[in-house]
C-alpha atoms as a PDB file:
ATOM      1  CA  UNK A   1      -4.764  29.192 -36.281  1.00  0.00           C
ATOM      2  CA  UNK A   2      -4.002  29.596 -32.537  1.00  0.00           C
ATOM      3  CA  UNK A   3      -7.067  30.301 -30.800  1.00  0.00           C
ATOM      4  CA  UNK A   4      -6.076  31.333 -27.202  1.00  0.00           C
ATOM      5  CA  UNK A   5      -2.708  31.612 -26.207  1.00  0.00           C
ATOM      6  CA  UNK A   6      -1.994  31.803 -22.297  1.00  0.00           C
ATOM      7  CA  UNK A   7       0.851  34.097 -20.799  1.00  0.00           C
ATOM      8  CA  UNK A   8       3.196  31.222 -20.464  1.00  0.00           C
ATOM      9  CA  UNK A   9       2.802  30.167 -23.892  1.00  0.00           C
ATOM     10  CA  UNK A  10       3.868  33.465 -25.184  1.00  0.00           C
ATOM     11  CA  UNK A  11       6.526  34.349 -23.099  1.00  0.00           C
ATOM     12  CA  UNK A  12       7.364  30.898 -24.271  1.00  0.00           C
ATOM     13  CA  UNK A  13       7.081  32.150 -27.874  1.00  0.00           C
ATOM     14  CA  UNK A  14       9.289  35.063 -27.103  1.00  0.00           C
ATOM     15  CA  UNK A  15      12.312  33.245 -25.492  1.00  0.00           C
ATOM     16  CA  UNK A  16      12.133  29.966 -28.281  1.00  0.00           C
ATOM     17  CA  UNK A  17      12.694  32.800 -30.978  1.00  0.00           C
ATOM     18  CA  UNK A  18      15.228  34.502 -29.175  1.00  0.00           C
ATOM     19  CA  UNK A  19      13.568  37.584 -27.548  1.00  0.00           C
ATOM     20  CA  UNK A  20      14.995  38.973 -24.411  1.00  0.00           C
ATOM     21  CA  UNK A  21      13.629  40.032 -21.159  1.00  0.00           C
ATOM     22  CA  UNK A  22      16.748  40.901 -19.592  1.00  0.00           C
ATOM     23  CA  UNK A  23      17.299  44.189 -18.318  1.00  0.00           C
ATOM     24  CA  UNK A  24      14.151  45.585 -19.213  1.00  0.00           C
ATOM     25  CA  UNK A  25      10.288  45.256 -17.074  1.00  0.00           C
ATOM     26  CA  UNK A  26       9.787  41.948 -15.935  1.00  0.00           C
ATOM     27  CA  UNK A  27       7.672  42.143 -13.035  1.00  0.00           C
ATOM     28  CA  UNK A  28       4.240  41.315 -11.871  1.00  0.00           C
ATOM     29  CA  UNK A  29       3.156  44.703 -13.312  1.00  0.00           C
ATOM     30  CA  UNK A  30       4.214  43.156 -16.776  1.00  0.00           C
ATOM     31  CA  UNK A  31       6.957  42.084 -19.148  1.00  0.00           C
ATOM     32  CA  UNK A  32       8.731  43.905 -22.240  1.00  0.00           C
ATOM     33  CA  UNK A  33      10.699  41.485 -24.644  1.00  0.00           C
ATOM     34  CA  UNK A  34      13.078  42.580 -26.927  1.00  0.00           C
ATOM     35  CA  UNK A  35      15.636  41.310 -29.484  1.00  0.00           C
ATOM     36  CA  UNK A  36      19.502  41.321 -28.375  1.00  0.00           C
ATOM     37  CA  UNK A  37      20.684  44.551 -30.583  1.00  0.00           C
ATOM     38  CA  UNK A  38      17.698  46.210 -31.173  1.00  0.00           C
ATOM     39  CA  UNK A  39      16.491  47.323 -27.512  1.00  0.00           C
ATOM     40  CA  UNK A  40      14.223  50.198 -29.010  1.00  0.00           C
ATOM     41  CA  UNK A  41      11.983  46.810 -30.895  1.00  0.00           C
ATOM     42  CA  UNK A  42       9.817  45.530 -27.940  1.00  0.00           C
ATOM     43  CA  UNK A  43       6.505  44.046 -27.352  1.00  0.00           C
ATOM     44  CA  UNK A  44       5.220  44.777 -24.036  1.00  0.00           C
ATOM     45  CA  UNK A  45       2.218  43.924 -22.099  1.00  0.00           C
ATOM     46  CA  UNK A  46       1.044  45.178 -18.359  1.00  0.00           C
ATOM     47  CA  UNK A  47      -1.735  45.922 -16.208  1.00  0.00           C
ATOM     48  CA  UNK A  48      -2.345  49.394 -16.272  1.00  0.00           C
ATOM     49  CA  UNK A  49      -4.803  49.490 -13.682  1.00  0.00           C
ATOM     50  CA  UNK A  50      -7.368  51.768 -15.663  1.00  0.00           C
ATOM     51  CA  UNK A  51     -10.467  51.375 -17.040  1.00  0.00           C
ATOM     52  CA  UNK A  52      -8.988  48.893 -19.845  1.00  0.00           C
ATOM     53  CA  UNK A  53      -6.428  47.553 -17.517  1.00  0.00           C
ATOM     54  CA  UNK A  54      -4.109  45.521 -20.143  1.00  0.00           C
ATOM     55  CA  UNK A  55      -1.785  47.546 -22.297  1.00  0.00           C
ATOM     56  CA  UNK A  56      -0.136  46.380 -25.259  1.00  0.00           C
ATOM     57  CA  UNK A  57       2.827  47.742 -27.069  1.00  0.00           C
ATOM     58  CA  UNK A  58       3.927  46.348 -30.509  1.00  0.00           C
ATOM     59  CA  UNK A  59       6.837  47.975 -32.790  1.00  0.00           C
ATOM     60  CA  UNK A  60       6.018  48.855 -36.076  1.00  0.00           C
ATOM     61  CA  UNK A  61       7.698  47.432 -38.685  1.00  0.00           C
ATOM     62  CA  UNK A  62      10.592  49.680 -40.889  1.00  0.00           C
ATOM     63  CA  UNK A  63       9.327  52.192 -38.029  1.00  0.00           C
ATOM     64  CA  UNK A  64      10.967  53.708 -34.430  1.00  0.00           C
ATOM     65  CA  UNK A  65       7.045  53.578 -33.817  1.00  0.00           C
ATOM     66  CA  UNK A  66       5.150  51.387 -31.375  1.00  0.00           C
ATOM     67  CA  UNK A  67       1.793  50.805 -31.483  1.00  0.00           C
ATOM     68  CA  UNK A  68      -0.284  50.922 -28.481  1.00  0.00           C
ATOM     69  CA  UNK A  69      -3.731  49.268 -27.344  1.00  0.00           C
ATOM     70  CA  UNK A  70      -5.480  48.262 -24.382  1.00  0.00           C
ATOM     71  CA  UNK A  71      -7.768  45.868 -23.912  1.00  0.00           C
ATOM     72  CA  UNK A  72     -10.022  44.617 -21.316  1.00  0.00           C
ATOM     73  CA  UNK A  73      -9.962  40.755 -21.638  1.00  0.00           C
ATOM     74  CA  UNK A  74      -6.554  39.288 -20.641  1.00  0.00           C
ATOM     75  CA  UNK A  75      -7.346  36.631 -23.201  1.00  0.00           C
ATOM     76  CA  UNK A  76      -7.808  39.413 -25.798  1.00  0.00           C
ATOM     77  CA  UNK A  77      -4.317  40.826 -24.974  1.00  0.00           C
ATOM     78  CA  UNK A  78      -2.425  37.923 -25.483  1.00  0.00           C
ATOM     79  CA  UNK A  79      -3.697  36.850 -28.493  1.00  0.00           C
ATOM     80  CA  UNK A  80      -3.132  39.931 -30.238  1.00  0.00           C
ATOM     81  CA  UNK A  81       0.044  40.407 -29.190  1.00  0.00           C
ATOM     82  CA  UNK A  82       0.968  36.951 -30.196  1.00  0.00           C
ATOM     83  CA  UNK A  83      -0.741  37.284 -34.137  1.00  0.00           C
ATOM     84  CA  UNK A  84       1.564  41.015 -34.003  1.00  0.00           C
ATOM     85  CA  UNK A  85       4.987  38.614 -33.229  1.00  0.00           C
ATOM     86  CA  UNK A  86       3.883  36.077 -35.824  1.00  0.00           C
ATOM     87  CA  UNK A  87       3.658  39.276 -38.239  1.00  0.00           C
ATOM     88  CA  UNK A  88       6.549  41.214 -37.158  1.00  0.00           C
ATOM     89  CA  UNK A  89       8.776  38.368 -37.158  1.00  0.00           C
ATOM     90  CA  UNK A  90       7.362  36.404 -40.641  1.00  0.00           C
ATOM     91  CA  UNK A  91       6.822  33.277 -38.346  1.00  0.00           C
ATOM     92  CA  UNK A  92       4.151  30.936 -39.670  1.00  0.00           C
ATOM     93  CA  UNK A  93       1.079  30.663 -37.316  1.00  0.00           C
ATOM     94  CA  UNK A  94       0.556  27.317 -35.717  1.00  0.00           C
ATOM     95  CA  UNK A  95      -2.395  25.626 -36.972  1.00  0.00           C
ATOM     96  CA  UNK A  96      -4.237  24.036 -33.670  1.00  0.00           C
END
């Protein structure tokens, strides 16, 4: 399994699977990626400045839910996110 996985890695991740930034946050604040057709699945991540100052958004699958965290650890962040678009897209995990 994938220990860490930096930011370029997983945007990376996003854009080899065909997920979408276009038209939606990309900035320094953060990025949301979607799928071309289904704009209201996204996975976001950005600094929200606050006491846990990464947020993470993941859809919920068969849901018009997202689920939301924050984390401290920028390393935290983007592995989670990354193990949530293994899930929500039944992609096998790289073994590293």
């Amino acid at each position: 399994m994938v220990l860490y996985i930096g930011v370029n890695e997983l945007l990376d991740l996003f854009k080899n699977n065909g997920w979408s930034s276009n038209g939606v946050i990309d900035s320094e604040e953060g990025i949301t990626y979607y799928k071309e057709g289904h704009e209201t699945e996204y996975f976001q991540l950005r600094l929200s400045g606050s006491e846990e100052p990464i947020y993470v958004s993941v859809p919920l699958k068969n849901s018009t839910y997202q689920y939301v965290l924050n984390f401290k650890e920028f390393e935290s962040a983007t592995n989670y996110i990354s193990k949530m678009f293994y899930e929500y897209t039944n992609l096998n995990v790289p073994i590293s």
